[in-house]
N, C-alpha and C. Protein backbone atom coordinates (compact mmCIF):
# COMPACT_ATOMS: atom_id res chain seq x y z
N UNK A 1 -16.27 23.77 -23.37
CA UNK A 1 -16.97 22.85 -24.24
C UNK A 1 -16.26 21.51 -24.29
N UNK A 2 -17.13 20.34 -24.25
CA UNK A 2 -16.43 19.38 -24.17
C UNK A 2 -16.66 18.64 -25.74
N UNK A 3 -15.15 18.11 -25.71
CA UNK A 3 -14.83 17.96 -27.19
C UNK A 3 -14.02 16.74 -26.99
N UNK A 4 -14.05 15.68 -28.13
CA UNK A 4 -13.75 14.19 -28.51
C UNK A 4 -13.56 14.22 -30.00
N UNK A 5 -11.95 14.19 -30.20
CA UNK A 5 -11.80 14.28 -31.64
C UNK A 5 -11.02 13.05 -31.84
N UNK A 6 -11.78 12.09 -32.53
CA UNK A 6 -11.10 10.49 -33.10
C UNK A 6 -10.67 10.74 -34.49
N UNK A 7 -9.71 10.27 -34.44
CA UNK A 7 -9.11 10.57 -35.80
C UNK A 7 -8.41 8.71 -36.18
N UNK A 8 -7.71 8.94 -37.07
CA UNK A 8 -6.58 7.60 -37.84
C UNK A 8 -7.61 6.38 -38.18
N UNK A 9 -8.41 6.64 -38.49
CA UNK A 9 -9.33 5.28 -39.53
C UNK A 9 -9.06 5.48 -40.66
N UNK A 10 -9.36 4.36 -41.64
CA UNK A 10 -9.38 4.49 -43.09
C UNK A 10 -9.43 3.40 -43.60
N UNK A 11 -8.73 2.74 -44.92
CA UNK A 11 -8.90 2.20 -45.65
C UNK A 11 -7.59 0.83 -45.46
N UNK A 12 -7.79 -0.06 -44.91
CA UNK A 12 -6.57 -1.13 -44.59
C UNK A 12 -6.93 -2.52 -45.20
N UNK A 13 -5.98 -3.53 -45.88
CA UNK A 13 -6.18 -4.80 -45.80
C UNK A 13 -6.73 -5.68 -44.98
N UNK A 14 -7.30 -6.91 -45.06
CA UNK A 14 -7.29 -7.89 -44.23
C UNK A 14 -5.66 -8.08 -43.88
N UNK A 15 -5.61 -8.07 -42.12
CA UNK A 15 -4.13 -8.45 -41.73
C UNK A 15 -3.82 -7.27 -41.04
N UNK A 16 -3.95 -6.31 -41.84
CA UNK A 16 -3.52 -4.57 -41.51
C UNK A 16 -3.79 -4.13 -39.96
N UNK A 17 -3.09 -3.13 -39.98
CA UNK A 17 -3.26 -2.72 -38.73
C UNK A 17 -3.83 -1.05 -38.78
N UNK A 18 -3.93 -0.76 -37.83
CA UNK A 18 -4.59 1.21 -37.27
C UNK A 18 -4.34 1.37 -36.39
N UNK A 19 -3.92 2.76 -36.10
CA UNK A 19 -3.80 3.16 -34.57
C UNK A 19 -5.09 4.27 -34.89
N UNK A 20 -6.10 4.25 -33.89
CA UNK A 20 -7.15 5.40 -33.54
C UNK A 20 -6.57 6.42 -32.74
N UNK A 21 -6.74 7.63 -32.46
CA UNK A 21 -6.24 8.55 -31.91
C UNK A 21 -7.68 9.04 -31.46
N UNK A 22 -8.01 9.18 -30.38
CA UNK A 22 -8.87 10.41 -29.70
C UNK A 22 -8.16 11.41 -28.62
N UNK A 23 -8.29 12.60 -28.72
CA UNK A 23 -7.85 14.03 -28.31
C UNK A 23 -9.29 14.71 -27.68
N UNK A 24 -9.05 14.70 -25.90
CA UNK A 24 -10.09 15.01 -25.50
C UNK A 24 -9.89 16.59 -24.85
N UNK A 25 -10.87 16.93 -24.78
CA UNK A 25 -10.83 18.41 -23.75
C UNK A 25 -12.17 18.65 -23.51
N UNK A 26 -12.09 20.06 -22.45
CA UNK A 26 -13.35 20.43 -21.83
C UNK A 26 -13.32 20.12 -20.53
N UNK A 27 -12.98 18.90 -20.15
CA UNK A 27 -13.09 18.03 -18.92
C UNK A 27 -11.93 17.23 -18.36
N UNK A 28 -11.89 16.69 -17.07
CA UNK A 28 -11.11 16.09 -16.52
C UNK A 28 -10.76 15.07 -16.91
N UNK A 29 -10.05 14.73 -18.11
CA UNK A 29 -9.89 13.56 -18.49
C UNK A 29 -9.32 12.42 -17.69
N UNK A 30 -8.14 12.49 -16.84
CA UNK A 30 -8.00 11.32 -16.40
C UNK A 30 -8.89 10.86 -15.18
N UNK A 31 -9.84 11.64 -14.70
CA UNK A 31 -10.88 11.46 -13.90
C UNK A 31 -12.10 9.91 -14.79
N UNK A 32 -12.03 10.25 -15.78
CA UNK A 32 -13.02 9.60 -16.42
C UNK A 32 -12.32 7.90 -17.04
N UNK A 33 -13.29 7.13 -17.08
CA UNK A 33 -13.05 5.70 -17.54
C UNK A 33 -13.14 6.32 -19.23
N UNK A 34 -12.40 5.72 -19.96
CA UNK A 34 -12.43 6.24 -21.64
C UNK A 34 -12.45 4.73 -22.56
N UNK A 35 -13.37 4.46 -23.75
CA UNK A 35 -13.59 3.53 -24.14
C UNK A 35 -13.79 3.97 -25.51
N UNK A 36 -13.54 2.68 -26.56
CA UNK A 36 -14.37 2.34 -27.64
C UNK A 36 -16.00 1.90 -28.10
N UNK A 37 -16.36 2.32 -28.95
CA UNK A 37 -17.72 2.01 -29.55
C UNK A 37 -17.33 1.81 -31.07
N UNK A 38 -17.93 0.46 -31.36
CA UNK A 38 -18.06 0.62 -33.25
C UNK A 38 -19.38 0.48 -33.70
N UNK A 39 -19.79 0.85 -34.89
CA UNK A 39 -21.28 0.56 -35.20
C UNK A 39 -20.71 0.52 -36.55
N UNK A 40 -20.91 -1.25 -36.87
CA UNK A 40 -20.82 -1.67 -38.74
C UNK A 40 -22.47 -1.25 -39.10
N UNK A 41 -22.21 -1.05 -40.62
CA UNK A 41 -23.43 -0.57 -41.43
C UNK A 41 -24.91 -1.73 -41.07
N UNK A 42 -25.86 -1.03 -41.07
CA UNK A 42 -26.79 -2.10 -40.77
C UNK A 42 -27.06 -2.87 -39.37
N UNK A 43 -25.73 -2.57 -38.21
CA UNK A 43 -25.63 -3.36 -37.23
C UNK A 43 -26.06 -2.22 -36.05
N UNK A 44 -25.93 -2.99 -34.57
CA UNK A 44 -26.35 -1.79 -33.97
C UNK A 44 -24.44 -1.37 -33.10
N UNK A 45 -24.62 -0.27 -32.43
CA UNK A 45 -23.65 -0.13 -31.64
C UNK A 45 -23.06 -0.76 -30.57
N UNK A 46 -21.89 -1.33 -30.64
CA UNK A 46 -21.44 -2.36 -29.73
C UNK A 46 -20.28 -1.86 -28.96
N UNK A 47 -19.72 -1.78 -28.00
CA UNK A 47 -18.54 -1.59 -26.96
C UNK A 47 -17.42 -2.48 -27.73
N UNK A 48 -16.49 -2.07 -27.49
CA UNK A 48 -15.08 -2.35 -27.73
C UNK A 48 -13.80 -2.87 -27.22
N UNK A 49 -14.04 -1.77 -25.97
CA UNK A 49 -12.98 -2.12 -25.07
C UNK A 49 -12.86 -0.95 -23.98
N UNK A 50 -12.48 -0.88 -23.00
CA UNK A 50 -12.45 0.44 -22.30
C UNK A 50 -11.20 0.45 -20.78
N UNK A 51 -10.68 1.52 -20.65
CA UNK A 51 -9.91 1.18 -19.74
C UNK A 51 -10.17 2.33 -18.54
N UNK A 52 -9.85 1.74 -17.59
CA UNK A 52 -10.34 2.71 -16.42
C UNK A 52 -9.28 4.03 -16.06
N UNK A 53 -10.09 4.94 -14.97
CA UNK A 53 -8.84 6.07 -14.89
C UNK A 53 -8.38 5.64 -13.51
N UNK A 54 -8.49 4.79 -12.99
CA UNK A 54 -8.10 4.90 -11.33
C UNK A 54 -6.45 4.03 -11.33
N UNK A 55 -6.61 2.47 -12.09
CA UNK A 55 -5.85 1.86 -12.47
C UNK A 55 -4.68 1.29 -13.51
N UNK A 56 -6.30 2.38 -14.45
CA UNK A 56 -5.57 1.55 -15.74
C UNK A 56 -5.93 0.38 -16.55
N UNK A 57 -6.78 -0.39 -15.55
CA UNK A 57 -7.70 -1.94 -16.10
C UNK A 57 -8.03 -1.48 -17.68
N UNK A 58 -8.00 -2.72 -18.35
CA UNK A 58 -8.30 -2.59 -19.23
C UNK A 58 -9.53 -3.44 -19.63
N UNK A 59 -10.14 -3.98 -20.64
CA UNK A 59 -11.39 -4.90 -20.41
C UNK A 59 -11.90 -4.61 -22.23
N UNK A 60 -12.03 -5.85 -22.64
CA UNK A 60 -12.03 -6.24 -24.20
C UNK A 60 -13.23 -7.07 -24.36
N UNK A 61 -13.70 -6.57 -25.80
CA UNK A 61 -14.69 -7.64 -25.52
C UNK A 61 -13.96 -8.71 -26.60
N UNK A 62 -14.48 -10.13 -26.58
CA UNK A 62 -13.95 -11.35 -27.14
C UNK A 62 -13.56 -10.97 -28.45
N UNK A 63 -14.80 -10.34 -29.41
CA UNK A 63 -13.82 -10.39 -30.86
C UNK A 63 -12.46 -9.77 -31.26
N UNK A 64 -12.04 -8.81 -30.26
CA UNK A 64 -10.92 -8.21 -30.28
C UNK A 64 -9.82 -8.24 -29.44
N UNK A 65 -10.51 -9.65 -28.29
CA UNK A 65 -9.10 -9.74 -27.56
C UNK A 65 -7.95 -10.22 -28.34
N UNK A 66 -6.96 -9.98 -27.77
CA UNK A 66 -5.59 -10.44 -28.52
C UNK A 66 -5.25 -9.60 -29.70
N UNK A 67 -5.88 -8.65 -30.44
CA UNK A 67 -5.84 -8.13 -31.69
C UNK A 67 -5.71 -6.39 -30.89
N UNK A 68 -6.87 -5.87 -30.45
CA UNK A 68 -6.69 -4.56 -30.10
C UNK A 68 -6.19 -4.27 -28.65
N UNK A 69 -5.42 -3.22 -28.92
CA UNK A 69 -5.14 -2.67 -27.57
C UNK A 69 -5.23 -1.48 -27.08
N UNK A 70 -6.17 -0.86 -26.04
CA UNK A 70 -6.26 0.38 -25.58
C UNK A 70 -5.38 1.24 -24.86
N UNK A 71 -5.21 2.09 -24.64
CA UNK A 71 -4.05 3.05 -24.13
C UNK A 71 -4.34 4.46 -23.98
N UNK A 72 -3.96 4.91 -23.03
CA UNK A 72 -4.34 6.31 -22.50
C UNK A 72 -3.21 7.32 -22.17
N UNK A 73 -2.92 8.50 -22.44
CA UNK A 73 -2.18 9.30 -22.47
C UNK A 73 -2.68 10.41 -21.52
N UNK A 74 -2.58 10.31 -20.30
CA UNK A 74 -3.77 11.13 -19.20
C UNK A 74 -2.83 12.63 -19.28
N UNK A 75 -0.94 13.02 -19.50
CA UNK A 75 -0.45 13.83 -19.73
C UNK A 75 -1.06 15.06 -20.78
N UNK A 76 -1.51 14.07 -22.12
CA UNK A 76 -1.93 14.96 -23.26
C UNK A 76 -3.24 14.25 -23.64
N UNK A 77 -3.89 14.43 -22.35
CA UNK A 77 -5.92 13.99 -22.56
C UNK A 77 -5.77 13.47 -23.92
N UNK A 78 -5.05 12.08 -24.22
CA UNK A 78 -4.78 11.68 -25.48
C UNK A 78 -5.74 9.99 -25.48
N UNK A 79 -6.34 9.65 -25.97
CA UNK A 79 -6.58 7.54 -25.77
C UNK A 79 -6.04 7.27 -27.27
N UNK A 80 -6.16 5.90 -27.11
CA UNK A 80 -5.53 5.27 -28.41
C UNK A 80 -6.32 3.99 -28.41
N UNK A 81 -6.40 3.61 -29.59
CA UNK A 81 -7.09 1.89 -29.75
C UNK A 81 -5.80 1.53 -30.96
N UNK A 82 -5.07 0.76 -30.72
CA UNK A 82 -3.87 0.23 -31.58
C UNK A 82 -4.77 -1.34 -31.98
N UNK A 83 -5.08 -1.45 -33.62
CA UNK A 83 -6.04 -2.74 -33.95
C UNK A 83 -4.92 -3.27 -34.98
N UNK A 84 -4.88 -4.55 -34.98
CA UNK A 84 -4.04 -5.57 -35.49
C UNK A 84 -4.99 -6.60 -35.91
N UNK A 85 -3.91 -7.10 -36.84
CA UNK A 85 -4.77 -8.11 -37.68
C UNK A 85 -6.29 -8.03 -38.12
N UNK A 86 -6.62 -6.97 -38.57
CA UNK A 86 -8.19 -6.38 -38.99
C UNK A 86 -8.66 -7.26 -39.90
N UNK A 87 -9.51 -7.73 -39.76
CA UNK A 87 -10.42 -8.22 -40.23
C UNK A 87 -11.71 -8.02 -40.51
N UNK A 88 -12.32 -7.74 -42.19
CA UNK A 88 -13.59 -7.25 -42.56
C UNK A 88 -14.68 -7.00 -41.95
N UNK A 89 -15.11 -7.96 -40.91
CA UNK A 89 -15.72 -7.65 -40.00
C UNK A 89 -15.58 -6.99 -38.43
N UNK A 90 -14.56 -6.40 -38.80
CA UNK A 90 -14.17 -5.11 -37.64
C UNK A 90 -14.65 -3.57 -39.18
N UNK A 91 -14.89 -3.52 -40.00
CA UNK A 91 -15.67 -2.82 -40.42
C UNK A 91 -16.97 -1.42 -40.10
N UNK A 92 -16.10 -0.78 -39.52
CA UNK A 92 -17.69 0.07 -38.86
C UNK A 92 -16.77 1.52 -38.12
N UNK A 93 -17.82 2.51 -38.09
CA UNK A 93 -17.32 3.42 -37.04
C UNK A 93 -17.16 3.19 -35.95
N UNK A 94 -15.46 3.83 -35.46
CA UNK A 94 -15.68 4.04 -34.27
C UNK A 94 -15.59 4.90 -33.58
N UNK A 95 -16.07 4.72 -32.53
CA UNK A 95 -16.24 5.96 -31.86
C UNK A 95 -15.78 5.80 -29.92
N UNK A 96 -14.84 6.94 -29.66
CA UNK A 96 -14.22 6.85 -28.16
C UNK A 96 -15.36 7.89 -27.77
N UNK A 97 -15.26 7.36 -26.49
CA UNK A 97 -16.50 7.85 -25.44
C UNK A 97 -15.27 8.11 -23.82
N UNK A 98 -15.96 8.47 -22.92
CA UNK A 98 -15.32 9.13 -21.64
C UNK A 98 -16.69 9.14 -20.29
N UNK A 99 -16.84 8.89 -20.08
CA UNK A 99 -17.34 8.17 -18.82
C UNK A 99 -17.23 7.85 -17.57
N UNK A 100 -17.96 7.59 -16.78
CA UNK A 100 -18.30 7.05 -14.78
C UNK A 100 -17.49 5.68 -15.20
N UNK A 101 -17.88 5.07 -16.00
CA UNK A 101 -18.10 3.39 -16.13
C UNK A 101 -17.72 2.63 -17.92
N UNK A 102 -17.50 1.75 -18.02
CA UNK A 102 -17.19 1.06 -19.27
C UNK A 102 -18.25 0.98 -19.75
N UNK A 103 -19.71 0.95 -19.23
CA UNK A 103 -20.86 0.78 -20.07
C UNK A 103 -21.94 2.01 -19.74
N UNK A 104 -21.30 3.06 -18.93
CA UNK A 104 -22.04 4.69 -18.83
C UNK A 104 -21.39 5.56 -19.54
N UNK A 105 -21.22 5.68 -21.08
CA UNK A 105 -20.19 6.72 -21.96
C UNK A 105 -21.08 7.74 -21.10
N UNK A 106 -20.46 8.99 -21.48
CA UNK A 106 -21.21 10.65 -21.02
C UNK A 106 -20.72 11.28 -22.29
N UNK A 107 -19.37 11.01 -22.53
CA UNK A 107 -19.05 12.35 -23.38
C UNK A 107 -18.64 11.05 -24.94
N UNK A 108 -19.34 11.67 -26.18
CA UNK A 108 -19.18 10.68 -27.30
C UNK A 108 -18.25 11.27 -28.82
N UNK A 109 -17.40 11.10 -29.20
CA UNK A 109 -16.48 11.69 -30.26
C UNK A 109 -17.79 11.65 -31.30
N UNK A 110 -17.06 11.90 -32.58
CA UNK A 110 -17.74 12.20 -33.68
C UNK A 110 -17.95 10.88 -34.79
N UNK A 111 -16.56 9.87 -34.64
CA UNK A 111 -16.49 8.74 -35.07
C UNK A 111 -15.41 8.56 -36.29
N UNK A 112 -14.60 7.76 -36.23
CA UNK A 112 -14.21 7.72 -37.64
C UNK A 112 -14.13 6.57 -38.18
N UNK A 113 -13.74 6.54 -39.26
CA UNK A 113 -14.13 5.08 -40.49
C UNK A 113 -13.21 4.48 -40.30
N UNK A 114 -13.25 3.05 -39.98
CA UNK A 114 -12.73 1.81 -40.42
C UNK A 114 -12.70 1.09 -41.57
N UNK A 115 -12.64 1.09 -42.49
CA UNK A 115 -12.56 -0.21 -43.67
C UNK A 115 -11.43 -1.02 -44.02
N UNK A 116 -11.87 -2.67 -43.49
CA UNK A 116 -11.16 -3.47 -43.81
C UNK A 116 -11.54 -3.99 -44.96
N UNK A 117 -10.95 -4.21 -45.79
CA UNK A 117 -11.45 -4.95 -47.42
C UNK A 117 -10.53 -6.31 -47.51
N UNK A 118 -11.40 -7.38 -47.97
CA UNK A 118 -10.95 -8.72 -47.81
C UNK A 118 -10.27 -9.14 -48.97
């Protein structure tokens, strides 16, 4: 069974930081490209950031360059999103995905909460 467990969201300042934790199994993890998804309340689901399994590339989208950083643990099918300087409108679930491609998720976690409060 393939399984995506995101964990370390919660409740942080403007400024604050999070480390996300996703813990994958079922599947070949370092075979697969592994990425972020957030969806704020009301908004639709947007990409994050995602890094590949062949290289390592990494690839951000603008509101979070310089602030988040992705990371992969291919030893202990482990990813990470390390977010800095959060800001209210980084607000939303997120959710790590595992994938062909940065914009083909296949396999989708469950999601966990972000709240930045201003």
């Amino acid at each position: 069974e393939v399984q995506l467990q995101a964990s370390g969201g919660g409740l942080v300042q403007t400024g604050g930081s999070l480390r996300l934790s996703c813990a994958a199994s079922g599947f070949t993890f370092d075979d697969y490209v592994v990425g972020w998804f957030r969806q704020a309340p009301g908004k639709e689901r947007e990409g994050v950031s995602c890094m590949t399994s062949t290289d390592g590339t990494t690839y951000y989208k603008d509101f979070v360059k310089g602030r988040f950083t992705i990371s992969r643990d291919n030893a202990n099918n482990t990813m990470y999103l390390q977010m800095n300087n959060l800001k209210p409108e980084d607000t939303a679930v997120y959710y790590c995905t595992a994938g062909p491609s940065c914009n083909g998720a296949e396999f989708w976690g469950q999601g966990t909460l972000v709240t930045v409060s201003s």
